[in-house]
Protein backbone atom coordinates (compact mmCIF):
# COMPACT_ATOMS: atom_id res chain seq x y z
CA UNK A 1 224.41 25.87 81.62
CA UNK A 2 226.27 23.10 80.06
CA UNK A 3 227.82 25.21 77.76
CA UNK A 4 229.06 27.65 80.88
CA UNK A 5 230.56 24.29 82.45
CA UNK A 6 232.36 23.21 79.64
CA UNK A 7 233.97 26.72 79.02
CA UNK A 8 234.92 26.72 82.04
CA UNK A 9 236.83 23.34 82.26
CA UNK A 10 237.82 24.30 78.74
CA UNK A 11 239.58 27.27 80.80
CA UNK A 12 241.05 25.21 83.62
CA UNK A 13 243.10 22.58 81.43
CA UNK A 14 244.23 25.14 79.21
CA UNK A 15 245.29 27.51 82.63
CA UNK A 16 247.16 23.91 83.45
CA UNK A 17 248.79 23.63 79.87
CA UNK A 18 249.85 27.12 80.46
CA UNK A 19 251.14 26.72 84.08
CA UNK A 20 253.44 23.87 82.52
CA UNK A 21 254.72 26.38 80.11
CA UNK A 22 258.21 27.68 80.57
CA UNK A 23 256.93 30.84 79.29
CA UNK A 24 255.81 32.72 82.19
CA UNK A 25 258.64 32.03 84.62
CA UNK A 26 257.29 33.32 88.12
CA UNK A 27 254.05 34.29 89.30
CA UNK A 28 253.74 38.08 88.20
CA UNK A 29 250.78 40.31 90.29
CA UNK A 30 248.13 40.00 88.09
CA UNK A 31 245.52 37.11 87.79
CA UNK A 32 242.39 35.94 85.60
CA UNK A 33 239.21 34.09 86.42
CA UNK A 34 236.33 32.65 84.81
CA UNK A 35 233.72 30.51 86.34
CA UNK A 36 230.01 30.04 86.92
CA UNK A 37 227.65 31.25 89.78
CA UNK A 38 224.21 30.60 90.56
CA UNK A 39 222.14 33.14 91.93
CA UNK A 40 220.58 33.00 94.65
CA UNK A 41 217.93 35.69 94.86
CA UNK A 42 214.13 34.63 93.66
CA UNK A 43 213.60 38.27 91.69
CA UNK A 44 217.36 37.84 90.03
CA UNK A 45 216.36 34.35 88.89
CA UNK A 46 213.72 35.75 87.38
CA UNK A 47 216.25 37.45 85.20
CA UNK A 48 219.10 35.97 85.00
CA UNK A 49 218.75 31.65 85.21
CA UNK A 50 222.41 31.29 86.07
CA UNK A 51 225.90 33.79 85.69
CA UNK A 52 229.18 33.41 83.68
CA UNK A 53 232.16 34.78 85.68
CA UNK A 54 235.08 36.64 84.61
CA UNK A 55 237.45 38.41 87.09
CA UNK A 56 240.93 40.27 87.50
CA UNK A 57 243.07 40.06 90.11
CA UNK A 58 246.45 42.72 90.66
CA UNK A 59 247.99 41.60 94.03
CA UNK A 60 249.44 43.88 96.08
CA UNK A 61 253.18 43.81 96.84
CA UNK A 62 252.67 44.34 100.58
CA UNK A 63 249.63 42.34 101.85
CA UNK A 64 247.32 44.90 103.89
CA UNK A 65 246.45 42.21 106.48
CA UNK A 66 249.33 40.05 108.89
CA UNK A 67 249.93 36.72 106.49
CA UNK A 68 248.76 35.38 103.32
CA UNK A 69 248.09 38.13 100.62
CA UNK A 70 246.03 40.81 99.59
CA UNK A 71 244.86 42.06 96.17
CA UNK A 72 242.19 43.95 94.14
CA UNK A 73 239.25 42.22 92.08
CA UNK A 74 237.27 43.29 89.61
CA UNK A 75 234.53 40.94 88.06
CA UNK A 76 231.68 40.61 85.86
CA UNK A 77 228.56 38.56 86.28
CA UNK A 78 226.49 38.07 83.71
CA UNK A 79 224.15 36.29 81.74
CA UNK A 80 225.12 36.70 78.37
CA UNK A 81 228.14 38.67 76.10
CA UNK A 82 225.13 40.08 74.18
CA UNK A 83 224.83 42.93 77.26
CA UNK A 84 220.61 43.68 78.55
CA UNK A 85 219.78 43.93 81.95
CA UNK A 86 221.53 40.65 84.46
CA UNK A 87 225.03 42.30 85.34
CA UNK A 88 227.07 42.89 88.58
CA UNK A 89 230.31 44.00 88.67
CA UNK A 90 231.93 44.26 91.96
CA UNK A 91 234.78 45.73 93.01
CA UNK A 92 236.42 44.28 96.32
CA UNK A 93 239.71 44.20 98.47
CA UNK A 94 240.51 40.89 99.40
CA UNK A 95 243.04 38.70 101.48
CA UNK A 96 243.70 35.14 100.87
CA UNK A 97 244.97 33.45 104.28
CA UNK A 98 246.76 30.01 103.69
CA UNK A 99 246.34 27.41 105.98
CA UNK A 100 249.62 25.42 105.53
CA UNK A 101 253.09 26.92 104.92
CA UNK A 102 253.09 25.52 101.10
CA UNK A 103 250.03 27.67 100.29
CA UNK A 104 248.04 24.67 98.81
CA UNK A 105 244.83 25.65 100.63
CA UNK A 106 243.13 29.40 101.75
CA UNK A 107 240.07 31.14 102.66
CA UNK A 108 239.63 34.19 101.61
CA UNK A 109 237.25 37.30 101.88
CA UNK A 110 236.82 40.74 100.52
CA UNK A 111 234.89 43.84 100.88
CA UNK A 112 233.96 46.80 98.63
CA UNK A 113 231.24 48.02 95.91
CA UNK A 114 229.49 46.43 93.30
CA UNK A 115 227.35 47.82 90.35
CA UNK A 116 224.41 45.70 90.10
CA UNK A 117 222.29 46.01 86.94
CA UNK A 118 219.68 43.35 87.57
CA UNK A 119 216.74 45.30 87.28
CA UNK A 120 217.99 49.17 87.00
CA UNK A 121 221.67 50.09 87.97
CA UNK A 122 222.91 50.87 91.29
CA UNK A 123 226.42 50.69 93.40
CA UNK A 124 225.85 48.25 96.86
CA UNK A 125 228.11 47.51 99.69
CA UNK A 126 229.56 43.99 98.29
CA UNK A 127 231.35 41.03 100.03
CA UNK A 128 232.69 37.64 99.08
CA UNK A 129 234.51 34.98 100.55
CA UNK A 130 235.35 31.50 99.91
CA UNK A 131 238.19 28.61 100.21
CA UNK A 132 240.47 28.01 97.53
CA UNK A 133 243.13 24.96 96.61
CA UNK A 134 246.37 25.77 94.63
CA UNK A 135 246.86 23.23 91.81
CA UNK A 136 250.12 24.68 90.88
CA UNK A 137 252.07 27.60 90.63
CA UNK A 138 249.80 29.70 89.17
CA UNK A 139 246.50 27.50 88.44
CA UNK A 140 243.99 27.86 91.82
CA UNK A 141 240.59 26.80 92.20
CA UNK A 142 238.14 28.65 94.23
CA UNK A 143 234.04 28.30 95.78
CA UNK A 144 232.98 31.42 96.84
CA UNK A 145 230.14 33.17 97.50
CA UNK A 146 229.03 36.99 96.50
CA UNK A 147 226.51 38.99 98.86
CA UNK A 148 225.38 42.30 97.51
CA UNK A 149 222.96 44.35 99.08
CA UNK A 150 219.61 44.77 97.24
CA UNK A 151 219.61 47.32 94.29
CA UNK A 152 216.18 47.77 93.06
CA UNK A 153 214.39 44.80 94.84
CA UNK A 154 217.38 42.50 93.02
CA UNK A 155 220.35 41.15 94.71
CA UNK A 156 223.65 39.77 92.99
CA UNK A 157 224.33 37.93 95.49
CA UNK A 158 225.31 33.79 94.18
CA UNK A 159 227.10 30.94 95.09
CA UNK A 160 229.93 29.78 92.81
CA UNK A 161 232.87 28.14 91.46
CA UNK A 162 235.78 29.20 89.58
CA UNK A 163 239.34 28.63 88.31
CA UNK A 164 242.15 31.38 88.19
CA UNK A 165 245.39 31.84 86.36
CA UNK A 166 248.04 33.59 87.77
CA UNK A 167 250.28 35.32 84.99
């Protein structure tokens, strides 16, 4: 676990070195996460102790909801690079809907399918939500949480932090 912590502020000061970077100019529509999430079913803790979060983000050009701004996600949850059972990959629509006119602070939700492989495979109805802080341009920090429905008498469903780097 400390190890997952440490990549992940590992990520976040190198996502701010990067965000200083006259390199990438503007905010493009695609985005990267990683994080850490704790489950927070009993039978997925019996498999998987805690999950290492990686995620894509491709906003849309026209948001699908009134204010703030919509885009697709696709993550992975998982235990360990080395693959075995412990995965979820959801796929959701979200919207982010900022709470000041500068855009440093949002709640967001989304809504869509996730392929759990706790136990044995199966797609579930997904949803997430969260608040998030901008801490610049294109570095944002996010607590969220993931319900899945069950797949197999396991749910993904966890509670968890992350930082995201928009390209």
């Amino acid at each position: 676990m400390k190890r997952v912590i440490g990549m992940a502020a590992l990520a976040a000061l190198a996502g701010g070195a990067l965000a200083q970077s006259s390199v990438f100019e503007t905010p493009t529509n695609l985005g990267l996460r990683l994080g850490y999430a704790y489950p927070l079913d009993s039978n997925t803790r019996n498999v998987v102790d805690n999950f290492f979060n990686v995620g894509v983000d491709f906003f849309l050009t026209t948001p699908l909801l009134a204010g703030g701004e919509s885009y697709i996600s696709i993550d992975w949850f998982g235990k360990s690079i080395g693959g075995g059972k412990g995965n979820a990959f959801p796929l959701l629509i979200n919207h982010r809907f900022f709470l000041d006119e500068a855009g440093s602070g949002y709640f967001f939700g989304g809504l869509g399918l996730a392929s759990v492989d706790i136990t044995q495979s199966r797609n579930v109805l997904a949803l997430r939500g969260g608040y998030g802080i901008t801490l610049s341009e294109k570095l944002n920090a996010e607590a969220f949480l993931l319900y899945t429905d069950e797949a197999n008498g396991a749910r993904a469903s966890a509670l968890g932090v992350q930082f995201g780097f928009r390209f």
